[in-house]
Every structure is written in C-alpha cells, then in structure tokens.
Protein backbone atom coordinates (compact mmCIF):
# COMPACT_ATOMS: atom_id res chain seq x y z
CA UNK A 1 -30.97 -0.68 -1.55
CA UNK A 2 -27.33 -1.34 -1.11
CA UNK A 3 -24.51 0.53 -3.29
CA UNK A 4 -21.87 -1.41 -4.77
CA UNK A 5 -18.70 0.40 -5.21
CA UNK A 6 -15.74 -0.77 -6.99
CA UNK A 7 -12.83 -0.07 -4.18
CA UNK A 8 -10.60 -2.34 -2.15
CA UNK A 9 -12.44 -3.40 0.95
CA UNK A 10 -11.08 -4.20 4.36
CA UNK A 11 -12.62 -7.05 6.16
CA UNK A 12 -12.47 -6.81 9.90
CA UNK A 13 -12.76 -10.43 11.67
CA UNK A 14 -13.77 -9.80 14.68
CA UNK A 15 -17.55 -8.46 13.13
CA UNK A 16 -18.22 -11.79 13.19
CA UNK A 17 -18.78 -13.74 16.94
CA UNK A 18 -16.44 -16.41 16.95
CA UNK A 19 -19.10 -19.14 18.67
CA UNK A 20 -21.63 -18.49 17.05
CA UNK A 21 -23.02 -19.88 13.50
CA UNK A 22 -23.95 -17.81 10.45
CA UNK A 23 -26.07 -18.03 7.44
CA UNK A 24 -24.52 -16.64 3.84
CA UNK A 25 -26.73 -14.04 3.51
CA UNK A 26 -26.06 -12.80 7.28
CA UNK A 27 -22.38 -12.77 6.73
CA UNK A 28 -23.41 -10.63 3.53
CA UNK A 29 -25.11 -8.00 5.27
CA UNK A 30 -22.14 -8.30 8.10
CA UNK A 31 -19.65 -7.21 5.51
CA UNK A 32 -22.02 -5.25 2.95
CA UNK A 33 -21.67 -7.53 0.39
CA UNK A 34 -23.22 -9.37 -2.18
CA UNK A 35 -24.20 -12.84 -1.37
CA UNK A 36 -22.38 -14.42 -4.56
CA UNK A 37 -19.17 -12.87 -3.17
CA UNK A 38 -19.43 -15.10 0.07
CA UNK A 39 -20.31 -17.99 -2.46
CA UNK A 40 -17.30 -17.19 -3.70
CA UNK A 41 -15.28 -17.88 -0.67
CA UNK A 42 -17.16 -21.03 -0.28
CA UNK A 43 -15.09 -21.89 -3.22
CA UNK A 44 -12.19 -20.43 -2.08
CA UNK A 45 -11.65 -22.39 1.04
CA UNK A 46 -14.58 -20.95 3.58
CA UNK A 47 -16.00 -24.41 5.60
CA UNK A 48 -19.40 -24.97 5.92
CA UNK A 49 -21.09 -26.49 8.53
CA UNK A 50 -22.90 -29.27 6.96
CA UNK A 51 -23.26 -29.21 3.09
CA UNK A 52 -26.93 -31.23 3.20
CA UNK A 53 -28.64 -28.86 4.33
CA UNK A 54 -30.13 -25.48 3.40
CA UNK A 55 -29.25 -23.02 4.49
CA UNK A 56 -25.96 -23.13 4.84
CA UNK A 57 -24.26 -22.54 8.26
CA UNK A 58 -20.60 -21.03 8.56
CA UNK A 59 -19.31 -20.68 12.13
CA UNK A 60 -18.28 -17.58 13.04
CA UNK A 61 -14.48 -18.73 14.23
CA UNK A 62 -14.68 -20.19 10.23
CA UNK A 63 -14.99 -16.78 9.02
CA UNK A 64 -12.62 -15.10 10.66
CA UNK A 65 -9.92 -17.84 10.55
CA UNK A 66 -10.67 -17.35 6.90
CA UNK A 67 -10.65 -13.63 6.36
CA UNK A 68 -7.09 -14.12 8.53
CA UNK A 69 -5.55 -16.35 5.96
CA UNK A 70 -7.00 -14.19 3.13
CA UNK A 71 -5.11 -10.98 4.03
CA UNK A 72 -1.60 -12.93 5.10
CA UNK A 73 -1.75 -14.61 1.21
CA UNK A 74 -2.28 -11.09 0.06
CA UNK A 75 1.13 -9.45 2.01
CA UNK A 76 4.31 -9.72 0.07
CA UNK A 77 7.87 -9.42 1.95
CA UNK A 78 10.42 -7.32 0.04
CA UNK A 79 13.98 -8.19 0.21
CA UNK A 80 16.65 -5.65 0.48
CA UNK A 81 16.85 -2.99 -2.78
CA UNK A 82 13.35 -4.54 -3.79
CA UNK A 83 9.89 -2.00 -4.15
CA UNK A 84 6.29 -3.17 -3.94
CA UNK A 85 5.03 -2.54 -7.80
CA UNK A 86 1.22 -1.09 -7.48
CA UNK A 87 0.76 -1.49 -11.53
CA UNK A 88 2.88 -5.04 -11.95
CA UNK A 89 1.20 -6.22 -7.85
CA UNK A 90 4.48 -7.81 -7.32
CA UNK A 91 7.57 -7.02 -5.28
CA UNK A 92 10.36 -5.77 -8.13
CA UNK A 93 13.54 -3.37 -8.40
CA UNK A 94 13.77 -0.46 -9.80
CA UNK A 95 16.36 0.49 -13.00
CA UNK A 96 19.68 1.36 -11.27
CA UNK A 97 20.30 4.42 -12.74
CA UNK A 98 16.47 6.29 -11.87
CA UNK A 99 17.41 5.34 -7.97
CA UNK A 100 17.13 8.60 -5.19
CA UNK A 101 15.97 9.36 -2.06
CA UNK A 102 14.17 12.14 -0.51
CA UNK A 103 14.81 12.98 3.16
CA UNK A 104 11.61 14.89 5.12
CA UNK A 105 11.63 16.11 8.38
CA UNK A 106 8.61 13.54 9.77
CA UNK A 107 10.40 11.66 12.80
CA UNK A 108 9.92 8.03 13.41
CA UNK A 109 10.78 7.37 16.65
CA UNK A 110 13.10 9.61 18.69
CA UNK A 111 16.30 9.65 16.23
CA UNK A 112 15.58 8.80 12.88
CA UNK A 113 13.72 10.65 10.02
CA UNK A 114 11.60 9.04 7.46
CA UNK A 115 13.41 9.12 3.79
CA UNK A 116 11.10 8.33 0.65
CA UNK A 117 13.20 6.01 -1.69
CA UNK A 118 12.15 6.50 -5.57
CA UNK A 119 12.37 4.03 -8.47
CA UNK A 120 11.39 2.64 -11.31
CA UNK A 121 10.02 -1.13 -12.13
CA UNK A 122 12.54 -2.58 -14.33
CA UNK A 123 9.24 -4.27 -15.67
CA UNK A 124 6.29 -2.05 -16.18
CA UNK A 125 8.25 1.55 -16.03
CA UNK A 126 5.99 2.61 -12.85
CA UNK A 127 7.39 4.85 -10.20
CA UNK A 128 8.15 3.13 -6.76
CA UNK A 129 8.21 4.36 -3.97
CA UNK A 130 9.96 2.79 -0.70
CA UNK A 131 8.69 4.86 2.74
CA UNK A 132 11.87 3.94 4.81
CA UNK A 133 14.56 5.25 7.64
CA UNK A 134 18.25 6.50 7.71
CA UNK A 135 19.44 3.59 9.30
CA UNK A 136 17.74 1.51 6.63
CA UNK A 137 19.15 3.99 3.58
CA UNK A 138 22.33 3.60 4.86
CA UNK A 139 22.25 -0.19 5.05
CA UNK A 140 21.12 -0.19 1.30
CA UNK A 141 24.63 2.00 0.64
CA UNK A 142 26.55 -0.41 2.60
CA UNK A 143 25.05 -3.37 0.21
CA UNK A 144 26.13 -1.32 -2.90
CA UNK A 145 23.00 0.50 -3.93
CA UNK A 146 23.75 3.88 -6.01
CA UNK A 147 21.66 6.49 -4.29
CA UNK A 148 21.03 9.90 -5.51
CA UNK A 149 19.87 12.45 -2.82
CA UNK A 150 17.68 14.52 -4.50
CA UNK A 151 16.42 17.81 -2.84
CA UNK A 152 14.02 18.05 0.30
CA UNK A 153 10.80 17.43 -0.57
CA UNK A 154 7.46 19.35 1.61
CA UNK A 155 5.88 17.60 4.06
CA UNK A 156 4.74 18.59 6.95
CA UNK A 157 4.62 22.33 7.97
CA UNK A 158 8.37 22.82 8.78
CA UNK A 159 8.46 26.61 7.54
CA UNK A 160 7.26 27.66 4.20
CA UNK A 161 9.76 27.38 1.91
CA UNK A 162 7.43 28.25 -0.96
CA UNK A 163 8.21 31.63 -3.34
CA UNK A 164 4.11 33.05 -3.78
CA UNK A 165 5.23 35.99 -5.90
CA UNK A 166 5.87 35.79 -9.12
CA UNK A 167 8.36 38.54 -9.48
CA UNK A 168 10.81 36.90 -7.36
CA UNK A 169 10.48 33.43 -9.21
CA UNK A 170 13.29 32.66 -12.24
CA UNK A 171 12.47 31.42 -15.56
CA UNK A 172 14.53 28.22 -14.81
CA UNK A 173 12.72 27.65 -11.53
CA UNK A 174 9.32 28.33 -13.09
CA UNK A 175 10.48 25.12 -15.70
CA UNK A 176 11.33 23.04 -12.90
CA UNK A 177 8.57 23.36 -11.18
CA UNK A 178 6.31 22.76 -14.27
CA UNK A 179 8.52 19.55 -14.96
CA UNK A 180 8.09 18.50 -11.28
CA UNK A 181 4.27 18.97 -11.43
CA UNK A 182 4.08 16.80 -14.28
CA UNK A 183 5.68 13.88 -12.69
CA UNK A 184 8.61 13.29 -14.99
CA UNK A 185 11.43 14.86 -12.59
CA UNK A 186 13.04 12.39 -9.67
C-alpha cells in the first residue's frame, strides 16, 4: 500500500536508464507516484513511443529530458533589489521602508560572510528573505537601496550570547524578546 503525502517532491533523472523504454505504471513505481500523475505529464509534454498501442512506452532519455525541462520552467532569476515571494510564488520587492540586513558569522568562501536580507512583498505583505554576501550587500548600497543593519542574529555556535537567568534580564529586554518571538520585529 503506498502513502500519498501532500509535500513538494524532487524528481531525480537519472532513476530512470536513459536507453531503455518504460511503461507508465513502471515510471510510477520509479518515482512513487500515482499513475494519473504520469498521465498527467503525458499531457504536459512527456513523448510517447507510439500512441497505437497499449501499453504505452516512454523512453527513458524522454523522461529525464522531461523532468530536466520541468525543474528549469520552475526556477525564477531575481534581478537586483528583487526577493523570491514563497506566498505570491513570484520574484517581487519588498516595501522600501521594512528593508534590513542581518550579518552572521557563517563564512562563504574564505573572505566573505553570509548576510540575511529582510523584506516585505509590496504585494501580499509576506516576509522575504534574501540569503546573500557582503560584496553583494554592498553592491545593492551602491545601486541606492536603503539598508538598515539590524542587530546580529544567532547562528551557528559562535559563543553564547544568551542571558539564562532571569534576574539579570530587564523588563525592556524581556518585551523585545517577546516581540521578536512573535515575528513582528525586523
């Protein structure tokens, strides 16, 4: 008995042998899925071998040439100052005003450290976040982006930076952090 679950799958091309022909249901079981989903890519552009007969044959080289063209439609190329919307699926920029960046301490590369640029979609009011470099931050300053650095954020195990007891901890500090936890500070 095979369990369908709801979730965004990942379809790896090479399962399938490039030379060598499949039926619909084998490419089903390849991929766990239902047969009607590989019906589906029938209709979405998957080539059969030869339509007369039953069962239908899909070469293997088919499949994956499909799969490949399937996940290239799907990327979407951001130009500079522009976020990748998860609610809206569609690249967008954020509300110039609600614009900051967060630097960690994760290195990428030799030189540069990773900075987490925050937004929100001008659209749909989600928060968007950028994973990006220095260099690249500095670039977007250059083109006349407003940036607000906002405090370092924890990642990583860089020293704990945390206050545990709760004699030591302000009444303001206590606020911000419930704020924070909520999700309504940048």
């Amino acid at each position: 008995m095979i369990i369908f679950v709801n979730k965004k799958r990942k379809y790896y091309p090479n399962s399938v042998k490039s030379r060598r022909s499949y039926t619909l249901k084998e490419i089903a079981e390849i991929y766990n899925l239902h047969i009607r989903t590989v019906q589906n890519w029938i209709k979405q552009g998957l080539k059969i071998i030869d339509m007369s007969h039953s069962p239908y044959l899909v070469l293997g080289q088919e499949v994956r040439d499909f799969l490949k063209a399937k996940k290239r439609n799907r990327k979407r190329s951001l130009k500079p100052g522009e976020f990748y919307c998860t609610r809206c699926h569609e690249p967008r920029r954020s509300i110039p005003k609600h614009i900051s960046f967060n630097k960690t301490n994760k290195l990428l590369g030799k030189n540069e450290k990773q900075i987490i640029v925050i937004g929100v979609c001008m659209v749909c009011g989600n928060k968007l976040f950028l994973f990006s470099s220095q260099k690249k931050v500095a670039e977007m300053k250059k083109k006349g982006m407003k940036l607000i650095e906002k405090d370092k954020i924890l990642i990583g195990n860089e020293g704990c930076s945390l206050k545990t007891d709760k004699k030591n901890v302000k009444d303001s500090e206590k606020n911000e952090f419930k704020i924070w936890a909520q999700g309504s500070l940048f």
